[in-house]
C-alpha atoms as a PDB file:
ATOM      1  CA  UNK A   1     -12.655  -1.267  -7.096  1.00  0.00           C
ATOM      2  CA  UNK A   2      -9.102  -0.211  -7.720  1.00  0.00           C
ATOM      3  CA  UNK A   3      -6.398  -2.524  -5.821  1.00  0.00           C
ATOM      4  CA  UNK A   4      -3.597   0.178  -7.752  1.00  0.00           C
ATOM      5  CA  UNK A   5      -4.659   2.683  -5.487  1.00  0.00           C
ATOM      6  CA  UNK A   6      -4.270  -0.147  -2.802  1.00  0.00           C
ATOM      7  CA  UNK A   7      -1.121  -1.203  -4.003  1.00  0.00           C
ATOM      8  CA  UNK A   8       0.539   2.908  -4.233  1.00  0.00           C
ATOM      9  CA  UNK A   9      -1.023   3.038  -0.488  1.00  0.00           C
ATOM     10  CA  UNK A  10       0.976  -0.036   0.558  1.00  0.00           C
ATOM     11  CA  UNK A  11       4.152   1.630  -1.364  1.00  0.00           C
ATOM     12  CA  UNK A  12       3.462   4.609   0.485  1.00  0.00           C
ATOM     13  CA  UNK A  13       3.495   2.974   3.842  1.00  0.00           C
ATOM     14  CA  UNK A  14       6.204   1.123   3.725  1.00  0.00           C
ATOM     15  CA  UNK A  15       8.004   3.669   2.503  1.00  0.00           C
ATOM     16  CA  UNK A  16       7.453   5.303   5.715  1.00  0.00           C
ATOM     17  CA  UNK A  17       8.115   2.438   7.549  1.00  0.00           C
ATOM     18  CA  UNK A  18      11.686   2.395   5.588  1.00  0.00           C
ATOM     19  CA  UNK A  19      12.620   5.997   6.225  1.00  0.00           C
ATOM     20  CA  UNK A  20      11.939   5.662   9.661  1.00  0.00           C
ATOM     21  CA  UNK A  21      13.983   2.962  10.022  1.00  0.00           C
ATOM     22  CA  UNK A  22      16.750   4.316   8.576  1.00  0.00           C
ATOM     23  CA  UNK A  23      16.695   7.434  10.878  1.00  0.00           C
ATOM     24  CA  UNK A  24      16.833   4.697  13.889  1.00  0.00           C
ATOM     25  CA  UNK A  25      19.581   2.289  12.158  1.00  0.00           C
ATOM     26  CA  UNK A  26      21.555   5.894  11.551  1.00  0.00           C
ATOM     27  CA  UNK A  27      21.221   6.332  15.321  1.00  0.00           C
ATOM     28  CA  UNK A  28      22.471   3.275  16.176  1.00  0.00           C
ATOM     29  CA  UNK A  29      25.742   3.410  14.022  1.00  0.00           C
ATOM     30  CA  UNK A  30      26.219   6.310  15.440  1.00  0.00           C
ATOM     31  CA  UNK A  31      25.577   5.203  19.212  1.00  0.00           C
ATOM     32  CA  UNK A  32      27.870   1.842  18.431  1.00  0.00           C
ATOM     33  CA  UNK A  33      30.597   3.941  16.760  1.00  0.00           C
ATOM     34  CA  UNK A  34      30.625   6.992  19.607  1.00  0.00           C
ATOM     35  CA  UNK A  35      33.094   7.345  21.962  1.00  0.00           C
ATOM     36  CA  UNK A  36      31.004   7.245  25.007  1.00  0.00           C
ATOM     37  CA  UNK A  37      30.364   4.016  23.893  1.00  0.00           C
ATOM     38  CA  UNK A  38      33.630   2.652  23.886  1.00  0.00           C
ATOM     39  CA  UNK A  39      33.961  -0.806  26.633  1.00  0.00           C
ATOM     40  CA  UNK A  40      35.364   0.564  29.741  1.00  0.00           C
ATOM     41  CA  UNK A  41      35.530  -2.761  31.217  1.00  0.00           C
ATOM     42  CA  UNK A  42      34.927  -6.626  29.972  1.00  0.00           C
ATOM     43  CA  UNK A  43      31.360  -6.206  30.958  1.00  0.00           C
ATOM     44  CA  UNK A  44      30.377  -3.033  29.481  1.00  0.00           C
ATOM     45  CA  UNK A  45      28.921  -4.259  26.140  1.00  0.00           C
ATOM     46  CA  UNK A  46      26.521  -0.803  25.285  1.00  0.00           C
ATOM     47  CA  UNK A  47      29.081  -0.174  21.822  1.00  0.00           C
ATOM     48  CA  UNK A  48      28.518  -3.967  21.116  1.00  0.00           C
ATOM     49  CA  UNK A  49      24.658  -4.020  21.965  1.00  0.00           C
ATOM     50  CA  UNK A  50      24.042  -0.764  19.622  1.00  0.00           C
ATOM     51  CA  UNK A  51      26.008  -2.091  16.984  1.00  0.00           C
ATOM     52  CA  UNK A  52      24.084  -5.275  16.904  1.00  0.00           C
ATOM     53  CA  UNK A  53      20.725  -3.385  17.099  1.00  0.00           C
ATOM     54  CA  UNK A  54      22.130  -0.724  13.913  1.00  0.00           C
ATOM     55  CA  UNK A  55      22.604  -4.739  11.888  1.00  0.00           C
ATOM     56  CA  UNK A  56      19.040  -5.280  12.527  1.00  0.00           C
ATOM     57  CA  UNK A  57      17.679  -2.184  11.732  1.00  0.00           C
ATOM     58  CA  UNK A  58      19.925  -2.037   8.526  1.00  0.00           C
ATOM     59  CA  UNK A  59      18.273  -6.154   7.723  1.00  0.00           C
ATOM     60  CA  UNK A  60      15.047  -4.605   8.343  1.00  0.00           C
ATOM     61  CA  UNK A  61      15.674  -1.389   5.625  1.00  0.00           C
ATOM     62  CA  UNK A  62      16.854  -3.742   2.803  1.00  0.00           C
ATOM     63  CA  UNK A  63      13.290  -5.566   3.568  1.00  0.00           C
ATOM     64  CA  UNK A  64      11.063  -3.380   3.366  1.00  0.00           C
ATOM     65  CA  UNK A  65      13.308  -2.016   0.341  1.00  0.00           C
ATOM     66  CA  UNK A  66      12.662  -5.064  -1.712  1.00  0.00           C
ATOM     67  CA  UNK A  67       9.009  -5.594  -0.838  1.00  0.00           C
ATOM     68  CA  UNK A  68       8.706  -1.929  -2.233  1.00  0.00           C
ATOM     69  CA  UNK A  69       9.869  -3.220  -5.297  1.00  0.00           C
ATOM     70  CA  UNK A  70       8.187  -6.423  -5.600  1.00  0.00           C
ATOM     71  CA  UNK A  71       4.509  -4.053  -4.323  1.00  0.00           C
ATOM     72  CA  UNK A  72       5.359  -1.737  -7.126  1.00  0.00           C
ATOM     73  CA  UNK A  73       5.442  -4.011  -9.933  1.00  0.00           C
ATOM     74  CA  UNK A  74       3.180  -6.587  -8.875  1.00  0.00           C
ATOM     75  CA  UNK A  75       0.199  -6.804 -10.812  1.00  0.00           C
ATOM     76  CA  UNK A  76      -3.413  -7.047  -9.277  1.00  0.00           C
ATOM     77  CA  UNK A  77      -6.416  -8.626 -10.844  1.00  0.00           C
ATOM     78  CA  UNK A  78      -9.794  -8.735 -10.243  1.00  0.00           C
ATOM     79  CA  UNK A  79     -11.898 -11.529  -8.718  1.00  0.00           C
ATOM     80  CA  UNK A  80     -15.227 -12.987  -9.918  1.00  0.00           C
ATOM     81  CA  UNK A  81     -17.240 -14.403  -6.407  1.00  0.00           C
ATOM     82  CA  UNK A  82     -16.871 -17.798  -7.935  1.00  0.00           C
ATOM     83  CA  UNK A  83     -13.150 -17.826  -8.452  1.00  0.00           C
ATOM     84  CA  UNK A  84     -11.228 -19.283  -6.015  1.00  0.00           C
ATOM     85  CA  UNK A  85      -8.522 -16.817  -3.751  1.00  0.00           C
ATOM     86  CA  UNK A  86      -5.610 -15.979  -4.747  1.00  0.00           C
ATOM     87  CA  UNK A  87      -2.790 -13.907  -4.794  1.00  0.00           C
ATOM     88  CA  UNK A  88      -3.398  -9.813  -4.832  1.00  0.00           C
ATOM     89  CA  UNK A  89      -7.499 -10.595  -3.501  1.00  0.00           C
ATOM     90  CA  UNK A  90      -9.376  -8.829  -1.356  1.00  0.00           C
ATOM     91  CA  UNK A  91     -11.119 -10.803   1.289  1.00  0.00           C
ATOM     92  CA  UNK A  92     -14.164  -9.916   3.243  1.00  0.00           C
ATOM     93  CA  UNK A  93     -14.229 -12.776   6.417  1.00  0.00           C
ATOM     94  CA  UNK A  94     -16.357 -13.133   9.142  1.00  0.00           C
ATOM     95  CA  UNK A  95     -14.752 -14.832  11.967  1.00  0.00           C
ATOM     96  CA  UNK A  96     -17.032 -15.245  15.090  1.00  0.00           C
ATOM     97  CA  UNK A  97     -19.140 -12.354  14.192  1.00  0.00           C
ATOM     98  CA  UNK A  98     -16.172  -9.998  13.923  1.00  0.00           C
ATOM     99  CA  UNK A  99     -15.691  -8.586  10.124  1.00  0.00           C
ATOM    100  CA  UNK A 100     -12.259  -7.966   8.481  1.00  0.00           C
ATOM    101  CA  UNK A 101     -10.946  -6.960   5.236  1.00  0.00           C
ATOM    102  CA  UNK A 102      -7.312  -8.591   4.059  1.00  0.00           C
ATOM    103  CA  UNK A 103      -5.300  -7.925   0.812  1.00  0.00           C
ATOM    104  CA  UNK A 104      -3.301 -11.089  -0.101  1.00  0.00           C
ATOM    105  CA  UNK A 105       0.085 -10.005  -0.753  1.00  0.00           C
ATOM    106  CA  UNK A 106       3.441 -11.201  -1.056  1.00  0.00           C
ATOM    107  CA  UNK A 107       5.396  -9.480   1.371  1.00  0.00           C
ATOM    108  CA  UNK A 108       4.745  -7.168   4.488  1.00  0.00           C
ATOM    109  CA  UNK A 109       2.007  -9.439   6.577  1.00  0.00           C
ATOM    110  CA  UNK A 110       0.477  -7.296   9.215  1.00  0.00           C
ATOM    111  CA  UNK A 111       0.408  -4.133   7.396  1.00  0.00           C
ATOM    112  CA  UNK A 112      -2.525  -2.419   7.823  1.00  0.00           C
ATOM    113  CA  UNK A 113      -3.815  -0.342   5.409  1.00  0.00           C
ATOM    114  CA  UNK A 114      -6.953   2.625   5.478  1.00  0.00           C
ATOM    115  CA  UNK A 115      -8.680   1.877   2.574  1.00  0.00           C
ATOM    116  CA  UNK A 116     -12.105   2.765   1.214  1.00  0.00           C
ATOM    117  CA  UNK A 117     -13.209   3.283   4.421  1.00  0.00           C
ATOM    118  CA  UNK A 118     -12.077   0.211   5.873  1.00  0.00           C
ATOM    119  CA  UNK A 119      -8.765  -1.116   7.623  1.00  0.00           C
ATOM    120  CA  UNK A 120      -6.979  -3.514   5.678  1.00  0.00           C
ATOM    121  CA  UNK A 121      -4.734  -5.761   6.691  1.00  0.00           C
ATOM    122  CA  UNK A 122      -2.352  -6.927   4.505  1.00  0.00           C
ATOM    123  CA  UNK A 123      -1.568 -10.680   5.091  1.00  0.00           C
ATOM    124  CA  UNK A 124       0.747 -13.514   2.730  1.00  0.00           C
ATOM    125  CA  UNK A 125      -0.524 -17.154   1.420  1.00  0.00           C
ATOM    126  CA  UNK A 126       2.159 -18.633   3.861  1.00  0.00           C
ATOM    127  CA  UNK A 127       0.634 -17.033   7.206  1.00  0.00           C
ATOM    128  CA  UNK A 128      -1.804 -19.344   9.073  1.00  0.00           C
ATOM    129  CA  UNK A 129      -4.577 -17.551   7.809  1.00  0.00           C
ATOM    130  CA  UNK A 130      -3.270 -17.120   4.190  1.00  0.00           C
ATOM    131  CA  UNK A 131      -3.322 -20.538   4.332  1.00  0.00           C
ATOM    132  CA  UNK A 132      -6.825 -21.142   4.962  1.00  0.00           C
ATOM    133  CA  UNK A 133      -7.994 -19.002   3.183  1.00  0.00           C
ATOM    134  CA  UNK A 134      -6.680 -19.935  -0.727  1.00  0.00           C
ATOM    135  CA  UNK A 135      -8.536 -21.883  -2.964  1.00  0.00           C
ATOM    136  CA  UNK A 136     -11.692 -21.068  -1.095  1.00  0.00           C
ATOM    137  CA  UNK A 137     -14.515 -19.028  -2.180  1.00  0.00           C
ATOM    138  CA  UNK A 138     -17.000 -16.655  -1.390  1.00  0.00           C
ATOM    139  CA  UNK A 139     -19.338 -18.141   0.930  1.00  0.00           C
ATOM    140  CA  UNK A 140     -17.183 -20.794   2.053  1.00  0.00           C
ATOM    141  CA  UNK A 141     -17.586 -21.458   5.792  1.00  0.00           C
ATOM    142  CA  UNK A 142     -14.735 -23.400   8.255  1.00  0.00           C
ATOM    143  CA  UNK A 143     -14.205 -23.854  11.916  1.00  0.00           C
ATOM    144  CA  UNK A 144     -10.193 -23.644  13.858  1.00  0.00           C
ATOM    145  CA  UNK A 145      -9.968 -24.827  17.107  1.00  0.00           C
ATOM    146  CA  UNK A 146     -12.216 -27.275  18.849  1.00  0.00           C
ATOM    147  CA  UNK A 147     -14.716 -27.283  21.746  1.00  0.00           C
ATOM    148  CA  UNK A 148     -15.151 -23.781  23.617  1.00  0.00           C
ATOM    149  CA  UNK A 149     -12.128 -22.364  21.457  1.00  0.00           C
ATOM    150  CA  UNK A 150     -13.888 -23.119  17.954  1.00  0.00           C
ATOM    151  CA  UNK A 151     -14.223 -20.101  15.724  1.00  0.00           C
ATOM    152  CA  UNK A 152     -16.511 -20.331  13.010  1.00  0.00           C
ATOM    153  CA  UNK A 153     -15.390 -18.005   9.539  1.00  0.00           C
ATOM    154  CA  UNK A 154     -17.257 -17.347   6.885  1.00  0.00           C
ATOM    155  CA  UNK A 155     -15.692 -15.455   3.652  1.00  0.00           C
ATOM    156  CA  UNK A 156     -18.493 -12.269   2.744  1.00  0.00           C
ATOM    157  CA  UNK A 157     -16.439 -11.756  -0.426  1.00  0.00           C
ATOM    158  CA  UNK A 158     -13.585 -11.717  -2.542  1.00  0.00           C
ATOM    159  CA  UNK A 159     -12.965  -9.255  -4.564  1.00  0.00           C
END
């Protein structure tokens, strides 16, 4: 298995996730700073309102700019089936008969990711399931929720 080629897919993704971005937070500006979008009255607020959404979209950019960095110099390892989850592994999980496959990365959770064949979702030890799922190992089985809402996992591998 080769997480680099994971990792430069990641890059690649959020790269055009950034330049996309950057085409809207251009768009913005350029909506807040036009002079159609001057006030005409107290109530008109469409130059404020753009100029607030170009800030977010620029907060957004510097982001996905420094998880770029931190993806491109992070350094993956492999994982025997007996070692416990960690950071940069590749999880197999079962949860109620539904299979997925997560990277555990530092930065970007929710990005999914084509790879070898199968979607990839990238998720960070601080989400939910991040937590649950270091310092367990392959095999391990746990239930969330209770009752009728209880949803059994099981962890297929770790790689």
């Amino acid at each position: 298995m080769n997480k680099t080629q994971l990792l430069e897919q990641i890059v690649a993704r959020l790269g055009e996730n950034l330049s996309m971005l950057e085409n809207a937070a251009r768009a913005s500006h350029a909506e807040a700073t036009h002079e159609s979008s001057k006030a005409e009255n107290k109530y008109d607020t469409r130059g404020l309102e753009a100029a607030y959404l170009a800030g977010g979209q620029a907060r957004q950019a510097r982001e996905i700019l420094d998880a770029i960095k931190v993806y491109q110099t992070l350094a993956v390892r492999d994982f025997r089936s007996d070692e416990p989850i960690e950071m940069t592994a590749l999880v197999e999980l079962d949860s109620a008969g539904v299979r997925n496959t997560y990277f555990i990365g530092p930065k970007s959770g929710g990005l999914e990711i084509e790879f070898q064949g199968k979607e990839t979702t990238v998720i960070t030890p601080q989400s939910p399931l991040g937590q649950n799922l270091m310092q367990k190992r392959s095999g391990q089985r746990w239930t969330t929720g209770s009752g009728r809402s209880a949803i059994k996992h099981q962890i297929l591998s770790v790689s």
